[in-house]
Protein backbone atom coordinates (compact mmCIF):
# COMPACT_ATOMS: atom_id res chain seq x y z
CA UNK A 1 -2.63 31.61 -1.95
CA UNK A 2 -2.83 29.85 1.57
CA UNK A 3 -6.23 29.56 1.41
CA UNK A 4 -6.20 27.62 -1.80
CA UNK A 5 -3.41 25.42 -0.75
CA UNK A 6 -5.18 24.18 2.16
CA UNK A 7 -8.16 23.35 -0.14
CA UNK A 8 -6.70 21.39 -2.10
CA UNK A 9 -4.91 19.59 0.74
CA UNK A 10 -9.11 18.96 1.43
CA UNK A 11 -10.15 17.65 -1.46
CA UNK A 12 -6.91 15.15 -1.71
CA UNK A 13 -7.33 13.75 1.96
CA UNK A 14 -10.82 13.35 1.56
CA UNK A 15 -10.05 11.32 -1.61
CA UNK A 16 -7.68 9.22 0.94
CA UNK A 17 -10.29 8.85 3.03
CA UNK A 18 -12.89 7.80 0.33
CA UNK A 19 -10.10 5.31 -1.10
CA UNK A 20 -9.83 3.87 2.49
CA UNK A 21 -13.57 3.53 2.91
CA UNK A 22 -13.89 1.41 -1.01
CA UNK A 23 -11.16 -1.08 0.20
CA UNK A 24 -13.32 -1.30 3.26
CA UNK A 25 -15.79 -2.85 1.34
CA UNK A 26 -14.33 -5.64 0.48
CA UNK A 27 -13.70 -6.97 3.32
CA UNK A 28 -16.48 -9.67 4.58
CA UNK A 29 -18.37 -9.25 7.54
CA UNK A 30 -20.33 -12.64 7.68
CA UNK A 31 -23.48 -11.03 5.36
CA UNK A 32 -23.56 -11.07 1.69
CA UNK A 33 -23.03 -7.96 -0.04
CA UNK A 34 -22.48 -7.38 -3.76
CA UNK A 35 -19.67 -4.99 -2.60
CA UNK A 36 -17.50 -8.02 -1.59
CA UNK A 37 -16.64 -9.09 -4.78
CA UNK A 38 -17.52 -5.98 -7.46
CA UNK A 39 -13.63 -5.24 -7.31
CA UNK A 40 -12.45 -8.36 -7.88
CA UNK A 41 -11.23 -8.89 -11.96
CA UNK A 42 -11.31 -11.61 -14.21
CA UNK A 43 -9.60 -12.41 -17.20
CA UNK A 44 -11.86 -11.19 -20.06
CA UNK A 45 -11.94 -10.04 -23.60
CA UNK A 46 -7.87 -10.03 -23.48
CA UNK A 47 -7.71 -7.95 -20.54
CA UNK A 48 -8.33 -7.52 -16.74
CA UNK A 49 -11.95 -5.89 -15.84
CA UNK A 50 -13.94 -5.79 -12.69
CA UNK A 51 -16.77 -8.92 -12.45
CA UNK A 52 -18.80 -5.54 -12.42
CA UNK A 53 -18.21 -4.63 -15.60
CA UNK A 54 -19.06 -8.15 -17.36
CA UNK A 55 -21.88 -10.00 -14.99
CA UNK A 56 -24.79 -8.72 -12.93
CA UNK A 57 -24.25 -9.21 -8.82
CA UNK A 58 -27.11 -8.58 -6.08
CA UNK A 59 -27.28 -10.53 -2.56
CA UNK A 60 -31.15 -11.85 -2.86
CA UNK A 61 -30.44 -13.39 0.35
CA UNK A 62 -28.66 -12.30 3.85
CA UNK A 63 -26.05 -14.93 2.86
CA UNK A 64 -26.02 -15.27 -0.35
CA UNK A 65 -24.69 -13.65 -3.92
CA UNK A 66 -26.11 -14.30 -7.21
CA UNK A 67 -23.41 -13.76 -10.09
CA UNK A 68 -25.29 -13.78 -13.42
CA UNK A 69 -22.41 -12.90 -16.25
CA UNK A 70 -23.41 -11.16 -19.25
CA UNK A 71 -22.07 -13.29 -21.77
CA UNK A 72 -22.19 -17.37 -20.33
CA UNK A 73 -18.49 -18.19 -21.76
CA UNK A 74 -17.46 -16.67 -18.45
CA UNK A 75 -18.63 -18.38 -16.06
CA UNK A 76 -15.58 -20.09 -15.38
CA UNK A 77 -13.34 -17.39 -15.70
CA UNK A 78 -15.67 -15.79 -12.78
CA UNK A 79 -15.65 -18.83 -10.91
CA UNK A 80 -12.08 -18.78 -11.06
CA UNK A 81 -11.51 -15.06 -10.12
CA UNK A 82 -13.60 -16.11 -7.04
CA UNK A 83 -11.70 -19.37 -5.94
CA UNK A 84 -8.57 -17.25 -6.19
CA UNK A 85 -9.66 -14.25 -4.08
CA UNK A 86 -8.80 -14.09 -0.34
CA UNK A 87 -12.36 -13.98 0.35
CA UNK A 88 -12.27 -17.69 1.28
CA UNK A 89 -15.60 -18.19 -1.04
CA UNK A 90 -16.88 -21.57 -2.54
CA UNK A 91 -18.51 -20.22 -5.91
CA UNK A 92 -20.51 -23.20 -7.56
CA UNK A 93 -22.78 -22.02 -11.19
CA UNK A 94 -25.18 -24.03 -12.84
CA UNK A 95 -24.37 -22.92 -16.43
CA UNK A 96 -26.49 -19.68 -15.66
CA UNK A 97 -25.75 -17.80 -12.46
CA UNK A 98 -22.74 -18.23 -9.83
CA UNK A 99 -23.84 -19.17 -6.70
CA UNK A 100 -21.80 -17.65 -3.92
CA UNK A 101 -22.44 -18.81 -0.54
CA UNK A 102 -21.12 -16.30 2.23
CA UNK A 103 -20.47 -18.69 5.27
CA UNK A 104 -20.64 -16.85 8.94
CA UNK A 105 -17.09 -15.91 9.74
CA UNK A 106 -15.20 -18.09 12.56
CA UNK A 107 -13.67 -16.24 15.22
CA UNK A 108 -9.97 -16.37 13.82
CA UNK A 109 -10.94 -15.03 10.94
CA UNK A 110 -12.93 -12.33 12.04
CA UNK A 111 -9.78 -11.58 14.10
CA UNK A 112 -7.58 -11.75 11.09
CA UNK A 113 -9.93 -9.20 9.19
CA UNK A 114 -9.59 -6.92 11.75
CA UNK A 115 -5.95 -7.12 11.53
CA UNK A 116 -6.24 -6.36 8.33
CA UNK A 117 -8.84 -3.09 8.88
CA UNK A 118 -6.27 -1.80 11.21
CA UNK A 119 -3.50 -2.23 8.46
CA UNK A 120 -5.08 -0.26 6.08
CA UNK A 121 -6.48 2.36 8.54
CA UNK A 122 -3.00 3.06 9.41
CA UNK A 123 -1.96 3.29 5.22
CA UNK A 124 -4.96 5.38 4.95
CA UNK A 125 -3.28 7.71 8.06
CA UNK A 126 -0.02 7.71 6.35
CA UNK A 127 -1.80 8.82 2.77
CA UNK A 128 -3.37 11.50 4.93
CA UNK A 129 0.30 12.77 6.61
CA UNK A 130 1.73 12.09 3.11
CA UNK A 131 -0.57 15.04 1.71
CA UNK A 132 0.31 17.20 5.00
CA UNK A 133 3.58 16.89 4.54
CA UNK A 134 3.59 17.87 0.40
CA UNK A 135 2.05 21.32 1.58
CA UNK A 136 4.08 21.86 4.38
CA UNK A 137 7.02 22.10 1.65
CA UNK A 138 4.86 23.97 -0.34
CA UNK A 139 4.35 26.72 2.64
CA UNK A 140 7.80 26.69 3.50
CA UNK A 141 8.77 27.28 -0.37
CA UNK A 142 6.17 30.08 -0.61
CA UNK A 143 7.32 31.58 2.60
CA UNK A 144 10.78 31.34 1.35
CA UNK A 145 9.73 32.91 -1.92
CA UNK A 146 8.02 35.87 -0.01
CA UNK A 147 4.40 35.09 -1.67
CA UNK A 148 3.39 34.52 1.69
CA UNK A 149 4.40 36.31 5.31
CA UNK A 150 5.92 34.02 8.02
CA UNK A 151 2.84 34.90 10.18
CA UNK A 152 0.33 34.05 6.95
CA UNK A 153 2.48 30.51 7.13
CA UNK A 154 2.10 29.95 10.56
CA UNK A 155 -1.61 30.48 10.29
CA UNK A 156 -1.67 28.03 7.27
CA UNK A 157 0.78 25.20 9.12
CA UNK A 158 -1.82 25.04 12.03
CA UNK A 159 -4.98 24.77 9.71
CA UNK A 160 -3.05 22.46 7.82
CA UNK A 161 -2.18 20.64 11.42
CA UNK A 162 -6.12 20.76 12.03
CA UNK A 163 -7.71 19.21 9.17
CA UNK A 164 -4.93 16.38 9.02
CA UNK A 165 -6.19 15.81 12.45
CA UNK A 166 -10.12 16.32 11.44
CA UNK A 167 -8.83 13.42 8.92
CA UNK A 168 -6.70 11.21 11.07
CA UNK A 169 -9.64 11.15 13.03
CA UNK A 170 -12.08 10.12 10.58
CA UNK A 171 -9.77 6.94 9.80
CA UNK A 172 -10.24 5.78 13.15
CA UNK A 173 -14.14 5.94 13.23
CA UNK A 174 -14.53 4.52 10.20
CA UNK A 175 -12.05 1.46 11.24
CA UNK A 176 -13.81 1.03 14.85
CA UNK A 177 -17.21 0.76 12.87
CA UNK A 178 -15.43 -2.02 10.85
CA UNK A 179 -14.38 -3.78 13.76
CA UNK A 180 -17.37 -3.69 15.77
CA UNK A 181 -19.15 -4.90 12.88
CA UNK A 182 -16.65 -7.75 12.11
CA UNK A 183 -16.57 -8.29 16.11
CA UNK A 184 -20.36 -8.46 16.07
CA UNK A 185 -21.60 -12.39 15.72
């Protein structure tokens, strides 16, 4: 029963962590990367989608990202989606393909972007915890039940303690590879 618990506690803190790792992605770190922007939606066909889902992106060039929609009514409406994004982009289109220039980043904002990594390292520790503490109540509440011993729930508390930390720990590399490659000029 344990066993199964703490599984499960796997599989949802390594979801955390992939979660953490996606909105990673989007922030910039001075090259171009179709990544950046994939997430970002736009106002099409009555509802909001991904650019993903209606144009083409790639990053031909170190500093560049070519946005070629699928259907050439919206352009603008991509355009727009990419003025409005904290991304700090300058789209410009020639009635074909966006043009997205991806400028080097200035010290102050490279700075601020690492603010920002450490904010959501620390939401991604707190999603981790979050899922600790959920099966820590569900120990206690099968201890308390007597499907489990208080020895089999001891056990199960300190794996549980273990791979939160295995987890915890996996924030923080990912975040100090962020920031040294933000940091890096």
């Amino acid at each position: 029963m344990s066993a199964d618990l703490l599984r499960s506690a796997e599989e949802r803190m390594a979801k955390s962590i992939e979660t953490f790792q996606r909105e990673l992605t989007s922030i910039r770190t001075g090259r171009a990367s179709p990544s950046l922007i994939d997430h970002l939606k736009v106002d099409a066909y009555e509802s909001q989608v991904p650019i993903n889902q209606v144009a083409s992106i790639s990053a031909p060039e170190p500093h560049m990202i070519l946005v070629q929609p699928w259907d050439r009514h919206l352009i603008v409406v991509i355009e727009r989606a990419l003025l409005r994004s904290e991304l700090g982009l300058n789209p410009s289109n020639d009635g074909q393909v966006i043009r997205v220039p991806v400028p080097p980043l200035n010290e102050e904002r490279r700075r601020e972007f690492v603010r920002v990594v450490k904010q959501r390292a620390e939401e991604a520790k707190v999603a981790v915890r979050n899922v600790r503490r959920d099966d820590l109540d569900r120990l206690r509440k099968l201890e308390h039940e007597g499907e489990i011993s208080e020895d089999q729930g001891q056990r199960a508390h300190a794996d549980l303690q273990r791979i939160t930390d295995r987890f915890v720990e996996r924030v923080d590399e990912i975040a100090r590879r962020k920031e040294a490659e933000l940091l890096e000029v």
